[in-house]
C-alpha atoms as a PDB file:
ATOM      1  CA  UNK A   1      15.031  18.129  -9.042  1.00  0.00           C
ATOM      2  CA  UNK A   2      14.392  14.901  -6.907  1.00  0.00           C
ATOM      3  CA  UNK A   3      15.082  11.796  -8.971  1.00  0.00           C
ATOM      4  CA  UNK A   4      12.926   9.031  -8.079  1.00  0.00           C
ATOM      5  CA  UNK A   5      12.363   5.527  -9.051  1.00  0.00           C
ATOM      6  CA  UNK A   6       9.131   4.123  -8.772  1.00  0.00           C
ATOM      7  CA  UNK A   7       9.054  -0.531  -8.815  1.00  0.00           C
ATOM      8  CA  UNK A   8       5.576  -1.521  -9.995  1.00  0.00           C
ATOM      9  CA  UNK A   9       5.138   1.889 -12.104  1.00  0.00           C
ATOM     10  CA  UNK A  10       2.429   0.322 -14.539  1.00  0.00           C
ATOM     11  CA  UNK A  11       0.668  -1.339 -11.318  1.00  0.00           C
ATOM     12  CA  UNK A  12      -2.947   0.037  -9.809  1.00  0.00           C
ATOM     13  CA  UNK A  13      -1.071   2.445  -7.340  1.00  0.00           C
ATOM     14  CA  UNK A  14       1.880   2.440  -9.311  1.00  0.00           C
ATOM     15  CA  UNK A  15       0.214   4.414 -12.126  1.00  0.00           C
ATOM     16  CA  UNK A  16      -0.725   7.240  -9.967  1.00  0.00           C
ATOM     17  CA  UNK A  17       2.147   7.547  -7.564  1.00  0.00           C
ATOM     18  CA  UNK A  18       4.190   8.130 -11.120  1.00  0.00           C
ATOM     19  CA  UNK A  19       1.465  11.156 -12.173  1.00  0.00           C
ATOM     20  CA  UNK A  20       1.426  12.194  -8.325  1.00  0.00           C
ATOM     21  CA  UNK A  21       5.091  12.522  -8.128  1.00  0.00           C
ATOM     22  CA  UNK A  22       5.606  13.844 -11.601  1.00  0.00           C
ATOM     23  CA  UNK A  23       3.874  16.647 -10.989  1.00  0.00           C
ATOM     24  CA  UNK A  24       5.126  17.544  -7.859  1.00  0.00           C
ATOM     25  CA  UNK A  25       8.743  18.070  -9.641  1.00  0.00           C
ATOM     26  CA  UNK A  26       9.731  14.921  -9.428  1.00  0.00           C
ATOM     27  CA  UNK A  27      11.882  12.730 -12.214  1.00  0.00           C
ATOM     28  CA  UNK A  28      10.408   9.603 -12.480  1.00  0.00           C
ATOM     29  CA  UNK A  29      11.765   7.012 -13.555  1.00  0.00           C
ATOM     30  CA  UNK A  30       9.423   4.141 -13.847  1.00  0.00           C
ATOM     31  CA  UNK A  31      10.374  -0.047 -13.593  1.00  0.00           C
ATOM     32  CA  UNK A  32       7.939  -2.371 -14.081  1.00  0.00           C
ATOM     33  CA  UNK A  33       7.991  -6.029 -16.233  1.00  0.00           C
ATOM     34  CA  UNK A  34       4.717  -4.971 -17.504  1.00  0.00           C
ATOM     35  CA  UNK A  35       3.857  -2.146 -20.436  1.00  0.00           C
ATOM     36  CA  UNK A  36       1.968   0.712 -18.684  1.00  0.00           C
ATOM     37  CA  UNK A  37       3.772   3.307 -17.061  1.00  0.00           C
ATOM     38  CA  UNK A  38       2.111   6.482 -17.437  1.00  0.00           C
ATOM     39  CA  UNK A  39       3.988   8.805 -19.896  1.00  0.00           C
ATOM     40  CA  UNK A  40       4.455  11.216 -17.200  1.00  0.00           C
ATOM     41  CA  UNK A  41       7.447   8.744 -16.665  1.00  0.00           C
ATOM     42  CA  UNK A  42      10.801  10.779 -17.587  1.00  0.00           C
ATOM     43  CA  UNK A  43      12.354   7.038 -18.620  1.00  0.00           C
ATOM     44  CA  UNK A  44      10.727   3.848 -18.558  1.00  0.00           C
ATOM     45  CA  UNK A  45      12.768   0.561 -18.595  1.00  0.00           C
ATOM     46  CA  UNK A  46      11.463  -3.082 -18.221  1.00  0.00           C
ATOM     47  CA  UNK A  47      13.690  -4.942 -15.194  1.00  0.00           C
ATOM     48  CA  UNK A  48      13.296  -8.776 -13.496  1.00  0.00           C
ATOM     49  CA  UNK A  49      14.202  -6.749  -9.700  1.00  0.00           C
ATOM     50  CA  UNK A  50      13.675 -10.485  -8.541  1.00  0.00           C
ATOM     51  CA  UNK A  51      17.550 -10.571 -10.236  1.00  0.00           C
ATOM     52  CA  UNK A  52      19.927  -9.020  -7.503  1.00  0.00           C
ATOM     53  CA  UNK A  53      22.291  -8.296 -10.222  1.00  0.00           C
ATOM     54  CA  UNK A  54      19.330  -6.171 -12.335  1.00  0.00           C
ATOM     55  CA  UNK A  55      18.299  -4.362  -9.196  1.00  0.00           C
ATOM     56  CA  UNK A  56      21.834  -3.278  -8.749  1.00  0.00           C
ATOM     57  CA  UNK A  57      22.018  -2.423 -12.502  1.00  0.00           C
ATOM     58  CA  UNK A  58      18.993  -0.159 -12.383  1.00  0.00           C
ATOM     59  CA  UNK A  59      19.825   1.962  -9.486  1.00  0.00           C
ATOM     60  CA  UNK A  60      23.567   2.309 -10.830  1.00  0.00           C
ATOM     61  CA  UNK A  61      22.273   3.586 -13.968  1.00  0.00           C
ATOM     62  CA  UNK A  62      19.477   5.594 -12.651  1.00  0.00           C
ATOM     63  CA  UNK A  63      21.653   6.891  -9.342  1.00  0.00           C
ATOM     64  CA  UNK A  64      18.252   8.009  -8.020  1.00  0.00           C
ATOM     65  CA  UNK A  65      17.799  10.081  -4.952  1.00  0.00           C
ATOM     66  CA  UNK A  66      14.011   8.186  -3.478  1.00  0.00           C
ATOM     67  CA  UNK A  67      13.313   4.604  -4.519  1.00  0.00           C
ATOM     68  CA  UNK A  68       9.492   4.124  -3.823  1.00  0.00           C
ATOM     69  CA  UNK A  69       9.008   0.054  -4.225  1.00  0.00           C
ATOM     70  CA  UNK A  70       5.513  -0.937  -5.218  1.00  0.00           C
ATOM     71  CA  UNK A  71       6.053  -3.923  -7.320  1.00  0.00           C
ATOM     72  CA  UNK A  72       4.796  -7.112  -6.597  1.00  0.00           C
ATOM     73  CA  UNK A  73       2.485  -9.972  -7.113  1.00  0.00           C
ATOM     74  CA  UNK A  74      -0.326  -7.704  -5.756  1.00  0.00           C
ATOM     75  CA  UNK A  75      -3.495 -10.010  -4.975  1.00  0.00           C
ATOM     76  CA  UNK A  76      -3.729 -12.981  -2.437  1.00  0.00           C
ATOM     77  CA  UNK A  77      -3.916 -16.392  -4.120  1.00  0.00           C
ATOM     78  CA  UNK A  78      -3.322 -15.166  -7.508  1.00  0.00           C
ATOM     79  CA  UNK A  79      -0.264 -17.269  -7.679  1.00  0.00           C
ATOM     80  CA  UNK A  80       0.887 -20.430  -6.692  1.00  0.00           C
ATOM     81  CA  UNK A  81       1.457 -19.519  -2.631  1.00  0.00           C
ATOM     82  CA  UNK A  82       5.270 -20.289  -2.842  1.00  0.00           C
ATOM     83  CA  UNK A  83       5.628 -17.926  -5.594  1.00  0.00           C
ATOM     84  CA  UNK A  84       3.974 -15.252  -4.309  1.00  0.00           C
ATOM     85  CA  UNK A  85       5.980 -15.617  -1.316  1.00  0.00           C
ATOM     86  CA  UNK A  86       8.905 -16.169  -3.059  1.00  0.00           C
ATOM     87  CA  UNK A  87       8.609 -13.228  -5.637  1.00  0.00           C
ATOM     88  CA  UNK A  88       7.573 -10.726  -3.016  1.00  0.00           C
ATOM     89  CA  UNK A  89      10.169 -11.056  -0.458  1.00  0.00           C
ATOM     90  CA  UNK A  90      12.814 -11.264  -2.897  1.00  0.00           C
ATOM     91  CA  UNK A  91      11.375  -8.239  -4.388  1.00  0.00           C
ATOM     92  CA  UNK A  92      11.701  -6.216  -0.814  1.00  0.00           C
ATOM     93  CA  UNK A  93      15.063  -7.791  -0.026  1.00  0.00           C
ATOM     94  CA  UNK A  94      17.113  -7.135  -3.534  1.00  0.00           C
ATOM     95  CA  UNK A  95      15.380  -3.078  -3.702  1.00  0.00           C
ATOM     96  CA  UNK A  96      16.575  -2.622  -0.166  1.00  0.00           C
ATOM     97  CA  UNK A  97      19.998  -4.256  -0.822  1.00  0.00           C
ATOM     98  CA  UNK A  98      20.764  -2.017  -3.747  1.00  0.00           C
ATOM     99  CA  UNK A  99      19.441   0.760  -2.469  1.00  0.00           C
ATOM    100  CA  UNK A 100      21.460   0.927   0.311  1.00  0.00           C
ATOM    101  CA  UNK A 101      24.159  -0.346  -1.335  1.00  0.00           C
ATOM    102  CA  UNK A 102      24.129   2.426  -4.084  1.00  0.00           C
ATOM    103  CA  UNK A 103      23.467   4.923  -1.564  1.00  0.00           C
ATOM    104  CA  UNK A 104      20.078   5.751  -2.012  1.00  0.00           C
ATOM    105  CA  UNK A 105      18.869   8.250   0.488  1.00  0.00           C
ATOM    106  CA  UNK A 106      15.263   7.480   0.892  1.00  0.00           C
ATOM    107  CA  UNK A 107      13.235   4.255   0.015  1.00  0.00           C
ATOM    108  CA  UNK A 108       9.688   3.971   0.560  1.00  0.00           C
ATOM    109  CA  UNK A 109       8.173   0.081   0.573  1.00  0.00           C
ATOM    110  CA  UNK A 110       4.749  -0.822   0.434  1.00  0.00           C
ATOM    111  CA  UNK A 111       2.999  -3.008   2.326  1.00  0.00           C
ATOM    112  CA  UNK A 112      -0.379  -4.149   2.993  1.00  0.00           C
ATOM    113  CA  UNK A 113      -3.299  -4.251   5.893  1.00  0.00           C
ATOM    114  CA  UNK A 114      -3.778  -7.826   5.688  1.00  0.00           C
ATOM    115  CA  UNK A 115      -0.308  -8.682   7.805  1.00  0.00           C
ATOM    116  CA  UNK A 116      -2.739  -7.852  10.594  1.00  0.00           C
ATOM    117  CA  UNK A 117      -4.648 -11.081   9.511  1.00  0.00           C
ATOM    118  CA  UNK A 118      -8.302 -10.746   8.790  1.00  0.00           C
ATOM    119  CA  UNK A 119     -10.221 -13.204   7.116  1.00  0.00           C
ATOM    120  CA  UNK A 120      -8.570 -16.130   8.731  1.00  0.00           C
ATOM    121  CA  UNK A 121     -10.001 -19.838   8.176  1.00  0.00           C
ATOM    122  CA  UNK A 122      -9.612 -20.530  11.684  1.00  0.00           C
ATOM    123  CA  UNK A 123     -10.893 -17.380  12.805  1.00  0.00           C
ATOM    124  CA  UNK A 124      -9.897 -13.715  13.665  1.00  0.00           C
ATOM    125  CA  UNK A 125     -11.066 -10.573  15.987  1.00  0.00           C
ATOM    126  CA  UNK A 126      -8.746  -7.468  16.093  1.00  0.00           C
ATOM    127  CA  UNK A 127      -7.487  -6.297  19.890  1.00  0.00           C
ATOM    128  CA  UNK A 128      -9.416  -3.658  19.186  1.00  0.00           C
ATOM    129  CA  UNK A 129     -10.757  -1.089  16.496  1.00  0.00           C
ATOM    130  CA  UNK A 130     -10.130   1.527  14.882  1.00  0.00           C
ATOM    131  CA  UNK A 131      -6.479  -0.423  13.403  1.00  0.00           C
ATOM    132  CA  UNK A 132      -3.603   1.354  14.035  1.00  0.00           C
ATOM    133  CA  UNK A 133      -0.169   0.582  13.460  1.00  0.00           C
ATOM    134  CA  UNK A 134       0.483  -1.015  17.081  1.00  0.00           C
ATOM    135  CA  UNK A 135      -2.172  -3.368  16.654  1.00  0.00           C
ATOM    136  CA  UNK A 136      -0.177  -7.111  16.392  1.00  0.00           C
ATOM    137  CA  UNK A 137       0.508  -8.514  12.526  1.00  0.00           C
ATOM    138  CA  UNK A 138      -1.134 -12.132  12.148  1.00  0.00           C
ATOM    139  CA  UNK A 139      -0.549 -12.925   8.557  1.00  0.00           C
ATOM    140  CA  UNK A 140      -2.161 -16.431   7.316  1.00  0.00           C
ATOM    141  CA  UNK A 141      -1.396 -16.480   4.060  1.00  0.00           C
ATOM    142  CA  UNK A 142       1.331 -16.198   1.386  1.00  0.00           C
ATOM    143  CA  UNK A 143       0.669 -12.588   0.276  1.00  0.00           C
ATOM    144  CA  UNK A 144       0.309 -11.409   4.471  1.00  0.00           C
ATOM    145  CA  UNK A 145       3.362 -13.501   5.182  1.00  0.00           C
ATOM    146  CA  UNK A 146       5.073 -11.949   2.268  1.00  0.00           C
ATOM    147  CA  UNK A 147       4.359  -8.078   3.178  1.00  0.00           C
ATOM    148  CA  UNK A 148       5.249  -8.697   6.955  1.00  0.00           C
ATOM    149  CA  UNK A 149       8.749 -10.216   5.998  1.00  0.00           C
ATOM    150  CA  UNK A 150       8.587  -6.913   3.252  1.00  0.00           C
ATOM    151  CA  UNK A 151       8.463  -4.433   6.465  1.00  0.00           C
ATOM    152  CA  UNK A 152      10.564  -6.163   8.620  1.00  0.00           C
ATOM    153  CA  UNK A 153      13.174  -6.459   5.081  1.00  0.00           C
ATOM    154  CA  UNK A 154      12.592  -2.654   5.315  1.00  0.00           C
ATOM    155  CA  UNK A 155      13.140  -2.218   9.176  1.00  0.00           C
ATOM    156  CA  UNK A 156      16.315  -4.176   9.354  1.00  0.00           C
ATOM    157  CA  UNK A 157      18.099  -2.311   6.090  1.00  0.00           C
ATOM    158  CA  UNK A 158      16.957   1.110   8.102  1.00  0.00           C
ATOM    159  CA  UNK A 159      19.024  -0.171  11.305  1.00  0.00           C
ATOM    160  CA  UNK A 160      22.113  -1.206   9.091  1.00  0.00           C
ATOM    161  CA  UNK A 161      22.212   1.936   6.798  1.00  0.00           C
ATOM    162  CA  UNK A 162      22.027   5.400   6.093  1.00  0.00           C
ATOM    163  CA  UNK A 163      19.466   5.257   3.681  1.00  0.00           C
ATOM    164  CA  UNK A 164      16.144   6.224   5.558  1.00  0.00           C
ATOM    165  CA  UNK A 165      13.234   3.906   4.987  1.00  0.00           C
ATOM    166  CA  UNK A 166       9.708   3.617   5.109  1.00  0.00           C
ATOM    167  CA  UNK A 167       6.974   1.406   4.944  1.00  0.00           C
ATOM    168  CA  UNK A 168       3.273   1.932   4.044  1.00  0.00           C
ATOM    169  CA  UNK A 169       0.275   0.135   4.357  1.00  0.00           C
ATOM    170  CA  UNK A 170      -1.839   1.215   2.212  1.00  0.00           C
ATOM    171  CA  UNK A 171      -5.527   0.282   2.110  1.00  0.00           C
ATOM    172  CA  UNK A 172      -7.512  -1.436  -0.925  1.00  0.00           C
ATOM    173  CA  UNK A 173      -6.439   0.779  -3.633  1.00  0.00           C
ATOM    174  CA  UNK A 174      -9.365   1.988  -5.781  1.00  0.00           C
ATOM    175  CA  UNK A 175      -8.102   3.395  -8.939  1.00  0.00           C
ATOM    176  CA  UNK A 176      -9.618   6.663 -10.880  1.00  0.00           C
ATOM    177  CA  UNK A 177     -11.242   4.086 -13.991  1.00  0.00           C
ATOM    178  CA  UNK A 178     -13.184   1.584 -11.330  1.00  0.00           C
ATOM    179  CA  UNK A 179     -15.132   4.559  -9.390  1.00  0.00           C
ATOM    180  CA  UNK A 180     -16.141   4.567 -13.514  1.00  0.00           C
ATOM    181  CA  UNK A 181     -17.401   0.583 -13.348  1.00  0.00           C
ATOM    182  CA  UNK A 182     -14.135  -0.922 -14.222  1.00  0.00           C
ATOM    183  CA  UNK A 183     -13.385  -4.101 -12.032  1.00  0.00           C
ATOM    184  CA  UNK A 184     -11.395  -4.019  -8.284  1.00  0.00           C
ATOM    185  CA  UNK A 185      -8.431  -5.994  -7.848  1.00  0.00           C
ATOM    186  CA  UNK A 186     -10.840  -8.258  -6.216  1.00  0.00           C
ATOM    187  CA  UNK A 187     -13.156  -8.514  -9.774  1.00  0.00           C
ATOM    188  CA  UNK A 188     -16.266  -6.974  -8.302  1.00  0.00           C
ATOM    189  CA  UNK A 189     -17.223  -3.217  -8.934  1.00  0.00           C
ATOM    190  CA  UNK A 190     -16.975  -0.803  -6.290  1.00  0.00           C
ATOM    191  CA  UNK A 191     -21.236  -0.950  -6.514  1.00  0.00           C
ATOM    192  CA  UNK A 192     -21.029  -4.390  -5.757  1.00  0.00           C
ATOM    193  CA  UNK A 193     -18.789  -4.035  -2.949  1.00  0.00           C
ATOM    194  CA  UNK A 194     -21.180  -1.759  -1.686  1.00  0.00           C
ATOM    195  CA  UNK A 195     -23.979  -3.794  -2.199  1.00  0.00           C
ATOM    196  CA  UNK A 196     -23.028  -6.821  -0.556  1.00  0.00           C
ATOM    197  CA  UNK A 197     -21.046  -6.036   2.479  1.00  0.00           C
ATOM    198  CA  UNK A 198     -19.745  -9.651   2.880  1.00  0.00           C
ATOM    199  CA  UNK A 199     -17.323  -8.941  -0.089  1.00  0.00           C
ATOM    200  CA  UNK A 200     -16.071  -5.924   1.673  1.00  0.00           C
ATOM    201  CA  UNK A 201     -16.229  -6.874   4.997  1.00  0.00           C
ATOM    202  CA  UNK A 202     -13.770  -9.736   4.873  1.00  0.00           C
ATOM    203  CA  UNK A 203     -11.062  -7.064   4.935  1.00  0.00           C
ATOM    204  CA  UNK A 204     -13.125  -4.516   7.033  1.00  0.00           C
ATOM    205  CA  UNK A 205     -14.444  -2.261   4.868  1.00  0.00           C
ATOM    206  CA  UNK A 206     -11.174  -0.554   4.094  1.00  0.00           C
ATOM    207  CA  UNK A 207     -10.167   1.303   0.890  1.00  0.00           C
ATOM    208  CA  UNK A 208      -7.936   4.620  -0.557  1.00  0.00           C
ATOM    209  CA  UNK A 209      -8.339   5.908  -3.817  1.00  0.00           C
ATOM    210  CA  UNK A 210      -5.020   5.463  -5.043  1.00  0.00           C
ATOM    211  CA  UNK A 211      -4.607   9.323  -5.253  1.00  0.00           C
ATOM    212  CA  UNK A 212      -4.624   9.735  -1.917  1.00  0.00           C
ATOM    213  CA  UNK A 213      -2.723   7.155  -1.385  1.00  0.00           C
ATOM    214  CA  UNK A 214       0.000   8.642  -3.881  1.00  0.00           C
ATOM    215  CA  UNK A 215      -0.443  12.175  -2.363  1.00  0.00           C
ATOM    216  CA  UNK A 216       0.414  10.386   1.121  1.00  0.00           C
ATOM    217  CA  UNK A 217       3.467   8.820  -0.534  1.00  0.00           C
ATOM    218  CA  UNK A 218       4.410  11.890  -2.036  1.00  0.00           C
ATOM    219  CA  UNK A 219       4.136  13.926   1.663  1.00  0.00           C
ATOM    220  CA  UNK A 220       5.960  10.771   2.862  1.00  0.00           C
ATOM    221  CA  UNK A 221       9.305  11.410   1.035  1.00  0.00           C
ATOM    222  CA  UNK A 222       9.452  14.982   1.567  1.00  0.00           C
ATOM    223  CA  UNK A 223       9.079  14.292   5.453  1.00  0.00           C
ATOM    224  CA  UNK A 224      10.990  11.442   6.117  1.00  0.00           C
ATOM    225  CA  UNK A 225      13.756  13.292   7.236  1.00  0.00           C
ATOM    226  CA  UNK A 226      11.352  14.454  10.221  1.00  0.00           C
ATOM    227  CA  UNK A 227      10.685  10.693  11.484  1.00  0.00           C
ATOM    228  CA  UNK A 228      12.374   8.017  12.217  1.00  0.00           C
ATOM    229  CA  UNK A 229      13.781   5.921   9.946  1.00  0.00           C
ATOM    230  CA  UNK A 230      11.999   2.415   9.738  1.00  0.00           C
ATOM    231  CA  UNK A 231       8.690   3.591  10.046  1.00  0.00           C
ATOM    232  CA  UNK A 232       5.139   2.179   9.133  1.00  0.00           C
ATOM    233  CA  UNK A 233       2.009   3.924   8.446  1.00  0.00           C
ATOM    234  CA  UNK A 234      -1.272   2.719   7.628  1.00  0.00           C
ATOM    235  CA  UNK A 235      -3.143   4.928   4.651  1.00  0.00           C
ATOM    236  CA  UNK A 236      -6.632   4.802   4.205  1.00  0.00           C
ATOM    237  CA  UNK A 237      -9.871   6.914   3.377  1.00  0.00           C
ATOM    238  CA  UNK A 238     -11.412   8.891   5.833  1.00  0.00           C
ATOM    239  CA  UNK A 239     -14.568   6.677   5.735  1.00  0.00           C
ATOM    240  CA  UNK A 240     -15.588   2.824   5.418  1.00  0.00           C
ATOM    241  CA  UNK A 241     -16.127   1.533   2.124  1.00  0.00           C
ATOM    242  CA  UNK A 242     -20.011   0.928   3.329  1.00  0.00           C
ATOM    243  CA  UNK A 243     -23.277   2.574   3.084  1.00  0.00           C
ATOM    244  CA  UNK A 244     -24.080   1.438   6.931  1.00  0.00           C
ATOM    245  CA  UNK A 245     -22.324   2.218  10.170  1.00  0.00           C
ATOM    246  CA  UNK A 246     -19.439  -0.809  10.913  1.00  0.00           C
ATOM    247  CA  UNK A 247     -20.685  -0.952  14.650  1.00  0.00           C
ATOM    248  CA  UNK A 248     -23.848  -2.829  12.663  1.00  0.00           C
ATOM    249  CA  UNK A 249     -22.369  -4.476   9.580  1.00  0.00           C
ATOM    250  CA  UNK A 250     -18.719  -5.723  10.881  1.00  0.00           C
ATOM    251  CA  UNK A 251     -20.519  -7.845  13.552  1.00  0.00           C
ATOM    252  CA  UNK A 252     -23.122  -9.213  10.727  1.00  0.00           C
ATOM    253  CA  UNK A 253     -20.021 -10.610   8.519  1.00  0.00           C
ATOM    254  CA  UNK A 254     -17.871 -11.642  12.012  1.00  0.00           C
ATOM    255  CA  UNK A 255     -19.539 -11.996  15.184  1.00  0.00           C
ATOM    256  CA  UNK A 256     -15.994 -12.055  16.429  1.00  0.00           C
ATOM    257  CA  UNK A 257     -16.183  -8.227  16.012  1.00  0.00           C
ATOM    258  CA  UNK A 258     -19.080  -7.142  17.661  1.00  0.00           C
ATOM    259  CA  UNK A 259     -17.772  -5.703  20.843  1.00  0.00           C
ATOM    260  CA  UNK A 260     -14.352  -3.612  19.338  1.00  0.00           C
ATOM    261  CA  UNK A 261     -16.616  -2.434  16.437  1.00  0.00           C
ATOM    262  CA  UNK A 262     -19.166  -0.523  18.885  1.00  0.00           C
ATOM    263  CA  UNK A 263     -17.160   2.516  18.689  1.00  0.00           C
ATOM    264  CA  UNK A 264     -17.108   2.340  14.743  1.00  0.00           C
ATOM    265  CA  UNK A 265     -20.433   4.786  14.603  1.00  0.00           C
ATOM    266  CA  UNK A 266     -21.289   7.444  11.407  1.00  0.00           C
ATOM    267  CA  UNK A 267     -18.879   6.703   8.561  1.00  0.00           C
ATOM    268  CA  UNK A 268     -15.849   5.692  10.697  1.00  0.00           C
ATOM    269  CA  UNK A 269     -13.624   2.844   9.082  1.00  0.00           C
ATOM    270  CA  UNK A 270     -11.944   0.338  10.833  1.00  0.00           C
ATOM    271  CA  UNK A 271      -8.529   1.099   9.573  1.00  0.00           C
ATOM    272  CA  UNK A 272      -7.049   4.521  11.363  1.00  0.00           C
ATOM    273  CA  UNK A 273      -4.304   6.809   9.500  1.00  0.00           C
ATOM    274  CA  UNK A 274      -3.823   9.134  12.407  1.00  0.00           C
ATOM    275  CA  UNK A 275      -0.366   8.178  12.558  1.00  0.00           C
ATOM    276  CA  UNK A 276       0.275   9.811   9.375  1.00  0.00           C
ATOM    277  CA  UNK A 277      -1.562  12.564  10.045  1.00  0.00           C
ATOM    278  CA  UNK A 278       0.025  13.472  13.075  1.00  0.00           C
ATOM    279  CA  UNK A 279       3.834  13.302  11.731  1.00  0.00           C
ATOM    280  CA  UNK A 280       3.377  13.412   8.042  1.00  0.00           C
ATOM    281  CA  UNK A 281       0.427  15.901   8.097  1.00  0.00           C
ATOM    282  CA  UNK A 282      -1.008  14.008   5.844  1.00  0.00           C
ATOM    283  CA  UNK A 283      -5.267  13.444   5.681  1.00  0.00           C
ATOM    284  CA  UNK A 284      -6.720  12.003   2.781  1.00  0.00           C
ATOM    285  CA  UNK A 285      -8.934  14.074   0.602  1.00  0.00           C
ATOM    286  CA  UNK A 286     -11.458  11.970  -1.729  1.00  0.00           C
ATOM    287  CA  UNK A 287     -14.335   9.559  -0.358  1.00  0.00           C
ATOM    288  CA  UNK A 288     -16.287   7.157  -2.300  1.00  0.00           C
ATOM    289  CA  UNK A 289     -19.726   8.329  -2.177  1.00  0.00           C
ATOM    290  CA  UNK A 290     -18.078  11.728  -3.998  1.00  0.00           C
ATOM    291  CA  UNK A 291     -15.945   9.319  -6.634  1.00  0.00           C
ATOM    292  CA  UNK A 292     -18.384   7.114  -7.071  1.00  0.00           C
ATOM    293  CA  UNK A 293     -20.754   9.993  -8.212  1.00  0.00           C
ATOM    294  CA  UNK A 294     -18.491  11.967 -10.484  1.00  0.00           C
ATOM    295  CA  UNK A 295     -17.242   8.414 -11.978  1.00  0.00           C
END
């Protein structure tokens, strides 16, 4: 049985990668600050990973085969900026460390699609659209800034090590209670989101229910021995969180947008996981207009 340790376990993704993994034979162990982890959890144990020393205590204890590092100060501006940068990088840097230096054999990190750098006060287009993992990082922020470093934490462990690595990016996660009505990480409903696209369209329209996005994790670890180590894939739903096409609604919320979103016809989001499709296999399964109906 694969033992893996899961950072953030009581988080919005964290929650379901722990039930994902769990029932794909995995031992979880879950590590989160906060009370939450789902009981699915084999062991559950509250650690400051922000503490080198704890981090390295944890995975001695644990000796865990996959280390899949989710936690962090999760929404933009939520914090003080130097704290969120502060606690995230940290974060990447001491789960990498020990990892590695515990032997770990396969961490997963997560990241986040705003290192590419929408919503900027100064402005922003993309090179082009649909997003794909090529496409140049422009973070502006503390929580951008902090994922970037995150990766690039990631990349330079996977060049120094044997421990393979991985990043993901994975879209706005939408968890199983807010296709219900429960509040985003943003504070709006899904509905609203829909409703008035200038919420949404900030960060393009993108979003994963955080079962897929657990299911792609999940696929991720059992094929990372396929791909090389150190690399990052986007994860996101199939369609745009948006009852209109993007080619009409992206340009609406930034003109800046109007001539790379003319290919974004139908339901096509602006965000593409072919990447992980193509070596992981993986496609996601749920969209919101069928979530949003049976919640």
């Amino acid at each position: 049985m694969t033992r893996t340790l899961v950072t953030g376990s009581a988080g919005r993704l964290g929650r379901s990668v722990v039930a994902t993994l769990a029932q794909a034979g995995h031992e979880v162990i879950g590590v989160d600050v906060a009370p939450g982890t789902p009981p699915e959890a084999a062991a559950t144990l509250p650690a400051d990973l922000t503490d080198l020393g704890q981090a390295y205590d944890v995975l001695n204890r644990f000796r865990p085969d996959v280390v899949v590092h989710l936690a962090a100060i999760a929404t933009p501006f939520s914090r003080p900026e130097g704290v969120i940068y502060r606690t995230n990088t940290q974060l990447a840097f001491n789960v990498c460390e020990a990892a590695s230096g515990t032997g770990v054999g396969r961490v997963v990190v997560a990241s986040s699609p705003t290192v590419i750098g929408y919503g900027a006060p100064r402005g922003w287009a993309p090179r082009y659209l649909p997003i794909d993992e090529e496409h140049p990082a422009e973070p502006w922020n503390a929580y951008s800034l902090s994922k970037l470093v995150a990766e690039q934490t990631m990349a330079a462990f996977a060049r120094a090590s044997q421990t393979r690595y991985a990043a993901v990016r994975p879209c706005f996660v939408v968890a199983p209670e807010e296709w219900a009505g429960a509040p985003t990480q943003s504070g709006h409903t899904i509905a609203e989101r829909l409703d008035r696209p200038e919420i949404a369209g900030v960060s393009l329209f993108n979003y994963i229910d955080a079962r897929d996005a657990s299911e792609m994790i999940s696929v991720l670890i059992d094929r990372m021995g396929d791909v090389p180590s150190g690399e990052v894939f986007f994860a996101g739903a199939a369609d745009a969180l948006a009852r209109e096409p993007l080619a009409e609604l992206l340009p609406a919320v930034n003109p800046a947008t109007a001539a790379a979103a003319a290919a974004l016809t139908g339901t096509a989001p602006a965000f593409s996981s072919a990447k992980a499709e193509r070596l992981l296999g993986w496609t996601p399964k749920r969209d919101w207009r069928t979530e949003l109906e049976i919640g």
